[in-house]
C-alpha atoms as a PDB file:
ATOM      1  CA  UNK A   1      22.686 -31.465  33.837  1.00  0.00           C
ATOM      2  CA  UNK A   2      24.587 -32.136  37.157  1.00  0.00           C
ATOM      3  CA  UNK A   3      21.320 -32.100  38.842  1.00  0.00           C
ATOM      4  CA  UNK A   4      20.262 -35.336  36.830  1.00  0.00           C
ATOM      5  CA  UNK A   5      22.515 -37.867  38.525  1.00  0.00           C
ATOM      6  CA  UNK A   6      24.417 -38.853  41.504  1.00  0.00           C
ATOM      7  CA  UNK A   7      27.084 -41.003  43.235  1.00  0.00           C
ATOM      8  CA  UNK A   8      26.480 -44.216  45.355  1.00  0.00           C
ATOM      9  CA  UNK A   9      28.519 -44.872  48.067  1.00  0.00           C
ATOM     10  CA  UNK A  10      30.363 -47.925  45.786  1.00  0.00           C
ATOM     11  CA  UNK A  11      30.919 -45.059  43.045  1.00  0.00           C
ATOM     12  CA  UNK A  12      27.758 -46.269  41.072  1.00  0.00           C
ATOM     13  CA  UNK A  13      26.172 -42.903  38.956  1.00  0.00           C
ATOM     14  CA  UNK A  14      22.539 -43.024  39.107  1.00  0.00           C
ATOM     15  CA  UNK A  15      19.605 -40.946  37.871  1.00  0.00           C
ATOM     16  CA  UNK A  16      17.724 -38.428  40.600  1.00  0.00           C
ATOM     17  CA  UNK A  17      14.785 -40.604  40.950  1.00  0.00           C
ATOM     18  CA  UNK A  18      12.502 -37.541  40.926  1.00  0.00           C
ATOM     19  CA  UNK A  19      13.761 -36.346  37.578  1.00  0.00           C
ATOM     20  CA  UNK A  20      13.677 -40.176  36.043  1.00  0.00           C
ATOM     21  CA  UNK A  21      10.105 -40.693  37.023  1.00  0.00           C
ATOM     22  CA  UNK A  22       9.237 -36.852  35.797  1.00  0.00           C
ATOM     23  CA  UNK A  23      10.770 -37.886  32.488  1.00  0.00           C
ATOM     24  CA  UNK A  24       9.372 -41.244  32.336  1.00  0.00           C
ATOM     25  CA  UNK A  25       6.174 -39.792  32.784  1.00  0.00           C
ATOM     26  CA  UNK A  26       6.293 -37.168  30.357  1.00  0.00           C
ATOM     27  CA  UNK A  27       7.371 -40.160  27.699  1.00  0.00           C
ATOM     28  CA  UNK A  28       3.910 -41.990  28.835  1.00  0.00           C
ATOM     29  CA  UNK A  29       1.896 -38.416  27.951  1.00  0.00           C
ATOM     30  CA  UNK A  30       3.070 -37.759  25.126  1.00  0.00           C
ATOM     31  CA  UNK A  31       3.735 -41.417  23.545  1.00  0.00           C
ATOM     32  CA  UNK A  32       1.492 -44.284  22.773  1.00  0.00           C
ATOM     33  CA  UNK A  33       2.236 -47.728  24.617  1.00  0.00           C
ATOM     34  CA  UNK A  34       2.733 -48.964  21.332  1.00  0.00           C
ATOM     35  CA  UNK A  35       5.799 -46.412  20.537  1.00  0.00           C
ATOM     36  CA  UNK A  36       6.942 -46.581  24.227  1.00  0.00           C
ATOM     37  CA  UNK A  37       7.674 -51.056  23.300  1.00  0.00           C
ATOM     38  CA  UNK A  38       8.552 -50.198  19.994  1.00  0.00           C
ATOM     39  CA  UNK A  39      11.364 -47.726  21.700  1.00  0.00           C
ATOM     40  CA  UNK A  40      12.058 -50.118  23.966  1.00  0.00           C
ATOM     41  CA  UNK A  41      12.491 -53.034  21.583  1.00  0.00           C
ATOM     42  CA  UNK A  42      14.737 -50.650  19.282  1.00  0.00           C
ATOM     43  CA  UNK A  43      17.268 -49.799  22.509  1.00  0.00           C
ATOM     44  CA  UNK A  44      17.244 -53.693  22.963  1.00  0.00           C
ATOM     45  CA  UNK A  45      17.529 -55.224  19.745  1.00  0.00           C
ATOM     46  CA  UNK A  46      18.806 -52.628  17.161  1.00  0.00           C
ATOM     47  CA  UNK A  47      18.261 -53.457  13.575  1.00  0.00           C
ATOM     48  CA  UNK A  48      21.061 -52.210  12.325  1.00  0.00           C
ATOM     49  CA  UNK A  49      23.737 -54.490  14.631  1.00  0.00           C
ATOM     50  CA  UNK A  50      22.740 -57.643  12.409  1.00  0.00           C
ATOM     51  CA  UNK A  51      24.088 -55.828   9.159  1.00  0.00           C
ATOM     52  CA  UNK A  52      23.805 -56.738   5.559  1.00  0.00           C
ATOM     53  CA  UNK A  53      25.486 -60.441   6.624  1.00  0.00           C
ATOM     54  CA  UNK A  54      23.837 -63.827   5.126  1.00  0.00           C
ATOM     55  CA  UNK A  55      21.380 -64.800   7.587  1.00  0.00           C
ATOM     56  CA  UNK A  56      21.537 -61.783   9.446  1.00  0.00           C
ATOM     57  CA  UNK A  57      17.600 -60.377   8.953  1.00  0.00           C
ATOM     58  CA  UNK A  58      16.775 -63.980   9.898  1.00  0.00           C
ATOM     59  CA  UNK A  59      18.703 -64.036  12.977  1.00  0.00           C
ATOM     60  CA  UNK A  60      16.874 -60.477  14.032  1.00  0.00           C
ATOM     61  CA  UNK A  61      13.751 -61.588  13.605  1.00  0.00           C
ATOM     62  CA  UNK A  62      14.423 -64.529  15.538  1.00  0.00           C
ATOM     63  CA  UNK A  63      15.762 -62.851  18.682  1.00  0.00           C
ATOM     64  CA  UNK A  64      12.524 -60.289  18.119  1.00  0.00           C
ATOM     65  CA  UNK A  65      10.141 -62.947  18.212  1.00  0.00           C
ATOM     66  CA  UNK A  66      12.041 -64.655  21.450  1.00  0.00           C
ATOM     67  CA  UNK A  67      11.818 -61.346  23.383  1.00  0.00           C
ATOM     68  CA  UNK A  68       8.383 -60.459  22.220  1.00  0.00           C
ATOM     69  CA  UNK A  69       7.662 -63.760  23.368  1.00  0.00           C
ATOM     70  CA  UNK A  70       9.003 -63.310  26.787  1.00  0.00           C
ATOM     71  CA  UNK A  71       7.343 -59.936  27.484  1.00  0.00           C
ATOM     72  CA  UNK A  72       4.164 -61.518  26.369  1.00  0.00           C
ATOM     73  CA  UNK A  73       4.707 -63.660  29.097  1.00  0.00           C
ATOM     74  CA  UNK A  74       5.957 -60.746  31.781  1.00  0.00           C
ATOM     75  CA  UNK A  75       2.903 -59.234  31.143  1.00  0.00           C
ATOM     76  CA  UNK A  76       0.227 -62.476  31.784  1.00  0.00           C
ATOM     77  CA  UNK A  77       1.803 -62.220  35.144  1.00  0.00           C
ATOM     78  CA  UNK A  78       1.579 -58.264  35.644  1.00  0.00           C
ATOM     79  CA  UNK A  79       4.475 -56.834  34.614  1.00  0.00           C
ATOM     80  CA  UNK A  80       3.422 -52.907  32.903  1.00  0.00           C
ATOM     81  CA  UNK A  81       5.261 -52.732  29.958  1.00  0.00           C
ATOM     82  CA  UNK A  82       4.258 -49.407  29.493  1.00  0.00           C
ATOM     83  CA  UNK A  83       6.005 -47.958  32.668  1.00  0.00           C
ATOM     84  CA  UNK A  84       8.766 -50.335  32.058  1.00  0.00           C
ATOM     85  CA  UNK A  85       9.508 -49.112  28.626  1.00  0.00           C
ATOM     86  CA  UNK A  86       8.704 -45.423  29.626  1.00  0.00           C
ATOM     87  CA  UNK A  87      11.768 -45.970  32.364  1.00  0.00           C
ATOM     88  CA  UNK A  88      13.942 -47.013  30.475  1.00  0.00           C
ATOM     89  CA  UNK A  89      14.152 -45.082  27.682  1.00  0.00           C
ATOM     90  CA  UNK A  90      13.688 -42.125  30.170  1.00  0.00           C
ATOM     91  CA  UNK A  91      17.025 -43.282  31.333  1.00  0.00           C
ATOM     92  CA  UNK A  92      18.539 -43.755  28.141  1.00  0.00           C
ATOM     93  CA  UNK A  93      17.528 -40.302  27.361  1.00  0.00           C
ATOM     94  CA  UNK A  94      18.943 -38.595  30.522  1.00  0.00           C
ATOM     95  CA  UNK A  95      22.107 -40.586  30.190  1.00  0.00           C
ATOM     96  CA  UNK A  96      22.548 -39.654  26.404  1.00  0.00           C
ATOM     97  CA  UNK A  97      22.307 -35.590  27.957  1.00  0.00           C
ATOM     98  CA  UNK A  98      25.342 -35.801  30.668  1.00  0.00           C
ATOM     99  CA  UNK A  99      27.279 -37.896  27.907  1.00  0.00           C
ATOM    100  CA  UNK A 100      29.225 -34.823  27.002  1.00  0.00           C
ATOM    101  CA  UNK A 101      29.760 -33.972  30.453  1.00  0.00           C
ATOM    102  CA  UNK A 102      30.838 -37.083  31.548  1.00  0.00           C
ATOM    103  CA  UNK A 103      33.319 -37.123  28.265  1.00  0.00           C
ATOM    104  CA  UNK A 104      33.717 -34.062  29.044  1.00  0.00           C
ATOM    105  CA  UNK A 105      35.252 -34.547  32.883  1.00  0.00           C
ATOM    106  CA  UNK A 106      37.307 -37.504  31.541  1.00  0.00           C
ATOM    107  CA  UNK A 107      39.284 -35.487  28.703  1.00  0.00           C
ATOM    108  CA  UNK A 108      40.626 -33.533  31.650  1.00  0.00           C
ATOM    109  CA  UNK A 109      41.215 -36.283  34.009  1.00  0.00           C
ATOM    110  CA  UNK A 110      38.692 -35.224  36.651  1.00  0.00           C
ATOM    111  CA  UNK A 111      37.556 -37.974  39.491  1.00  0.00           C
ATOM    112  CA  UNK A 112      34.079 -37.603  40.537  1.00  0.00           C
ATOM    113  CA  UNK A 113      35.932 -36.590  44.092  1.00  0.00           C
ATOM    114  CA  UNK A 114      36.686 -32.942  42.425  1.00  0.00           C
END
């Protein structure tokens, strides 16, 4: 996967734009805008981080409706959820690949200079 990212010149890794928008666009092919938000939403907001604590589904749902809220309002003034959902979770996807790698390099104590 060393093709799927790079270096800034502040030592920022990003994505190969080329290969995010490839991957983002494969995610708008072959999911429905509703699973592309409901991704999305998921990555944001995991279920599972409010635990089995009193007041803890309440406090999800809450935050849920908030953000669902404010991307109702992103998209009255344009915003394409769609394409911002496909992004990102095209992202989260390539960064979840070089994981290993990156673990990988640090076990050994390599700098991105090597």
């Amino acid at each position: 996967m060393g093709d799927a990212y790079g270096w800034t010149d502040n030592g920022r890794q990003v994505f190969d734009p080329l290969r995010l928008e490839n991957a983002a666009s494969e995610l708008r092919q072959n999911l429905k805008p509703a699973e592309l938000r409901a991704q999305l939403l998921d990555g944001l907001i995991p279920r599972e981080a409010f635990g089995d604590i009193p007041g803890g589904a309440d406090a999800y749902h809450r935050l849920l409706g908030s953000v669902q809220g404010m991307i109702s309002e992103l998209e009255k003034v344009g915003l394409d959820l769609t394409d911002l959902a496909s992004r990102t979770v095209a992202a989260a996807q390539l960064a979840h690949e070089v994981d290993p790698a990156t673990q990988a390099a640090a076990r050994r104590g390599h700098s991105r200079a090597e």
